[in-house]
N, C-alpha and C. Protein backbone atom coordinates (compact mmCIF):
# COMPACT_ATOMS: atom_id res chain seq x y z
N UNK A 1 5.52 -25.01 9.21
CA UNK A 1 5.63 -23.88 8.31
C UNK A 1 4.24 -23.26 8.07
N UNK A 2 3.27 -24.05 7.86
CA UNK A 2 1.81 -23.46 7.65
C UNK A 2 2.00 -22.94 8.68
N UNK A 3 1.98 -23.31 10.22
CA UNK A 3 1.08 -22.42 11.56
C UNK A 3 1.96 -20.94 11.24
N UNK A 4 3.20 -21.13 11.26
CA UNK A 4 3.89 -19.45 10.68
C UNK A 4 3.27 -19.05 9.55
N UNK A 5 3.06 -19.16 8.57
CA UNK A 5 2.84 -18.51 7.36
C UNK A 5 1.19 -17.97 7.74
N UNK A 6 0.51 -18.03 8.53
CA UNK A 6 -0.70 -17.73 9.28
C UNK A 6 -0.20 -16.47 9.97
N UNK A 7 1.22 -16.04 10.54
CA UNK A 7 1.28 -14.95 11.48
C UNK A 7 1.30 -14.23 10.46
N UNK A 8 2.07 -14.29 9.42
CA UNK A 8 2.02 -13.58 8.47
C UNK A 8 1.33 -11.95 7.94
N UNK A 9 1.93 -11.24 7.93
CA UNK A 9 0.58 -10.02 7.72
C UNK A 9 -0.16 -10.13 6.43
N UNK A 10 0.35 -10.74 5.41
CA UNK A 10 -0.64 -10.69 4.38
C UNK A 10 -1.36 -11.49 4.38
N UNK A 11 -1.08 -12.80 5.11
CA UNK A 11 -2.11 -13.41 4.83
C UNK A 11 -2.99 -13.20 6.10
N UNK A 12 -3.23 -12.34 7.43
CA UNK A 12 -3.96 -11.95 8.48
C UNK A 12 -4.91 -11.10 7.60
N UNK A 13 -4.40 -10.22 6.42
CA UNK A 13 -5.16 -9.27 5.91
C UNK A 13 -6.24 -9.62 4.66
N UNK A 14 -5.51 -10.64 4.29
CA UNK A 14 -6.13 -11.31 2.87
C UNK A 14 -7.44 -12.18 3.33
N UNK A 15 -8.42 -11.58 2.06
CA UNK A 15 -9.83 -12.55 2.41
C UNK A 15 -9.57 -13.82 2.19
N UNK A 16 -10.33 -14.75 2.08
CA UNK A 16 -10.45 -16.38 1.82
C UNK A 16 -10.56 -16.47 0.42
N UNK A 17 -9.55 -17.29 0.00
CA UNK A 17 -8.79 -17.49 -1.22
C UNK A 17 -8.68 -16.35 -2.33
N UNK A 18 -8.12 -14.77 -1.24
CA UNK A 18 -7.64 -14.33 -2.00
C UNK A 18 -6.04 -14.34 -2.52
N UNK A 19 -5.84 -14.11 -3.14
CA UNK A 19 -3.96 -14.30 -4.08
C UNK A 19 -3.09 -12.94 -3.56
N UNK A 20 -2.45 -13.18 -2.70
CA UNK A 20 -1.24 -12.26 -1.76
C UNK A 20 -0.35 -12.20 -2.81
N UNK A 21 0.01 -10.68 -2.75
CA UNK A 21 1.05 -9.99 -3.69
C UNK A 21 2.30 -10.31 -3.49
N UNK A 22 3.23 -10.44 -4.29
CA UNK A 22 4.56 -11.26 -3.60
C UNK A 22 5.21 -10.00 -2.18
N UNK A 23 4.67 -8.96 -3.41
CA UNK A 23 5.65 -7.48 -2.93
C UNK A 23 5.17 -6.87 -1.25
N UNK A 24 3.90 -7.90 -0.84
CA UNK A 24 3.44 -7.36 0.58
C UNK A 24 4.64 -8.28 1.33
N UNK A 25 5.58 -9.42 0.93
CA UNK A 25 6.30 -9.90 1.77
C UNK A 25 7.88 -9.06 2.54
N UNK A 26 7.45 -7.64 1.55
CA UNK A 26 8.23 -6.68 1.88
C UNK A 26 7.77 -5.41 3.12
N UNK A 27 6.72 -6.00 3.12
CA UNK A 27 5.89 -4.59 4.14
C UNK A 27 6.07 -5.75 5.95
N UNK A 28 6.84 -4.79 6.51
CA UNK A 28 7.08 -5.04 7.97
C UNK A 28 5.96 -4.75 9.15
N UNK A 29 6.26 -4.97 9.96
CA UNK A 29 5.41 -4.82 11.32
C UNK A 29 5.82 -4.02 12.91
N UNK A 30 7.49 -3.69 11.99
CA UNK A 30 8.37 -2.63 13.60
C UNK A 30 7.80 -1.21 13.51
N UNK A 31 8.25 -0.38 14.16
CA UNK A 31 7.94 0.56 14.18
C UNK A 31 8.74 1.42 13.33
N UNK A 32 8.47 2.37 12.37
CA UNK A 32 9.83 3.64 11.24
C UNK A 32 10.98 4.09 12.77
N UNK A 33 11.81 3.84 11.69
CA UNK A 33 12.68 4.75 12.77
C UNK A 33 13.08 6.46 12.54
N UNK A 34 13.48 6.84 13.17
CA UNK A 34 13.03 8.61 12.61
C UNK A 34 13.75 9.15 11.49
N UNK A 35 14.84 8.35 10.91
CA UNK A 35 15.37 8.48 9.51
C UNK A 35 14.03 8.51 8.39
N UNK A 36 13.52 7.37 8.70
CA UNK A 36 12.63 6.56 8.02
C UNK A 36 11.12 7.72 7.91
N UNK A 37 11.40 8.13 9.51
CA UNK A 37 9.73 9.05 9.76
C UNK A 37 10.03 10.47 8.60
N UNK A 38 11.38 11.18 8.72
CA UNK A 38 11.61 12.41 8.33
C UNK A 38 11.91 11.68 6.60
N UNK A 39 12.30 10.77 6.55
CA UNK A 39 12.23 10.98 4.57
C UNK A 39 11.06 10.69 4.14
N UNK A 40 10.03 9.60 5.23
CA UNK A 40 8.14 9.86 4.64
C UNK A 40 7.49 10.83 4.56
N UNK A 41 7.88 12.15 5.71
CA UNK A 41 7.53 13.50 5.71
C UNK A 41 8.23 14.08 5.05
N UNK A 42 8.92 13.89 4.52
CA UNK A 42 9.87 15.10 3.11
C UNK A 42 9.30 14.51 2.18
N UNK A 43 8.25 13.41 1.88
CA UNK A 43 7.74 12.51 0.51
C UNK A 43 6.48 13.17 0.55
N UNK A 44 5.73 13.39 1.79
CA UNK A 44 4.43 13.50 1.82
C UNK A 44 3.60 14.49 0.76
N UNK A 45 4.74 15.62 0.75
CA UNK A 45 3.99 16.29 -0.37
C UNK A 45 3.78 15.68 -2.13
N UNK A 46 4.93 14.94 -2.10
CA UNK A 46 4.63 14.34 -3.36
C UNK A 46 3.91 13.16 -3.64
N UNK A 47 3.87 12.53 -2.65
CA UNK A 47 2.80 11.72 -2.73
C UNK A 47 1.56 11.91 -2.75
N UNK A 48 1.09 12.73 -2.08
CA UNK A 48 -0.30 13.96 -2.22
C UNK A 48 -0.56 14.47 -3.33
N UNK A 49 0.83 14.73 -4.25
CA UNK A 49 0.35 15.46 -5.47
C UNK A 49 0.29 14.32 -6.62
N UNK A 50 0.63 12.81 -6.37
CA UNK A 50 0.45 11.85 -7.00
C UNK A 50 -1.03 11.07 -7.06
N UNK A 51 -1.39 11.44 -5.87
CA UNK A 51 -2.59 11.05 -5.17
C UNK A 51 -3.45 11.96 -6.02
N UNK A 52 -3.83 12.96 -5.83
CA UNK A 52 -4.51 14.27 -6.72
C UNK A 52 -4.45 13.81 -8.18
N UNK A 53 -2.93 13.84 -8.66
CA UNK A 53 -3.10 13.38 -10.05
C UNK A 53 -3.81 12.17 -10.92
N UNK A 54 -3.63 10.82 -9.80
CA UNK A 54 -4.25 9.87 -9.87
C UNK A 54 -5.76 9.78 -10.22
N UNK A 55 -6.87 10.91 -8.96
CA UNK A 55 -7.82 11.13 -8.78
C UNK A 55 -8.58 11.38 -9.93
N UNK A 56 -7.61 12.75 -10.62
CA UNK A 56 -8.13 13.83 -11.91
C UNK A 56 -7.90 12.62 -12.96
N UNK A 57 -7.26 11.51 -13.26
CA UNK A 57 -7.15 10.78 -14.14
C UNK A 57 -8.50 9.80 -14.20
N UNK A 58 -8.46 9.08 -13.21
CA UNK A 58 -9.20 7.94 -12.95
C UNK A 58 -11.04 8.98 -13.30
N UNK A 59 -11.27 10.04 -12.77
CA UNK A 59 -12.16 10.61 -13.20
C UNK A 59 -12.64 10.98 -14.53
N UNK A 60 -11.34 11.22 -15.18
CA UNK A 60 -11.64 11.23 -16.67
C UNK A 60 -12.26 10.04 -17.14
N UNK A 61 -11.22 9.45 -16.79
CA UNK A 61 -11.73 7.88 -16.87
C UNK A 61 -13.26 7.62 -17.35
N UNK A 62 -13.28 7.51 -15.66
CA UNK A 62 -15.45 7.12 -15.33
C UNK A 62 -16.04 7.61 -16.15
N UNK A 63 -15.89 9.10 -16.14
CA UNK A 63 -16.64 9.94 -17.27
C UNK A 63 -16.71 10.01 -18.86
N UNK A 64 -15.65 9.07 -18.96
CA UNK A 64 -15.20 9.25 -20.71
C UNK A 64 -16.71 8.33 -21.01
N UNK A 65 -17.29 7.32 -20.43
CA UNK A 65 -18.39 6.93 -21.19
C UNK A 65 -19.77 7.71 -21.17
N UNK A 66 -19.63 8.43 -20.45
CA UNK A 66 -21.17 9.33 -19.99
C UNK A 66 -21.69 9.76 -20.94
């Protein structure tokens, strides 16, 4: 069971004794299939505008102590 839990992608990605998220045991390694490709590209814009929003926040952020 250890030598498998080594193919593993989170733990290929994870530094040395870092703590793997349960929720990466959900992230795969096949390829999207084009259902999959066309509802990530119908997301993309909103994820972009989540991304942006994120940005303008986290900046307030930094700056609130200046």
């Amino acid at each position: 069971m250890s030598n498998e839990s080594h193919e593993f992608l989170g733990w290929s990605l994870a530094n040395l004794e870092e703590t793997i998220p349960y929720s990466v045991a959900l992230v795969g390694d096949r390829e999207p299939t084009l259902d999959e490709i066309r509802r990530g590209s119908g997301l993309e814009s909103l994820a972009l505008e989540c991304l942006a929003q994120n940005a303008v926040r986290k900046n307030a952020n930094d700056n609130r102590g200046a």
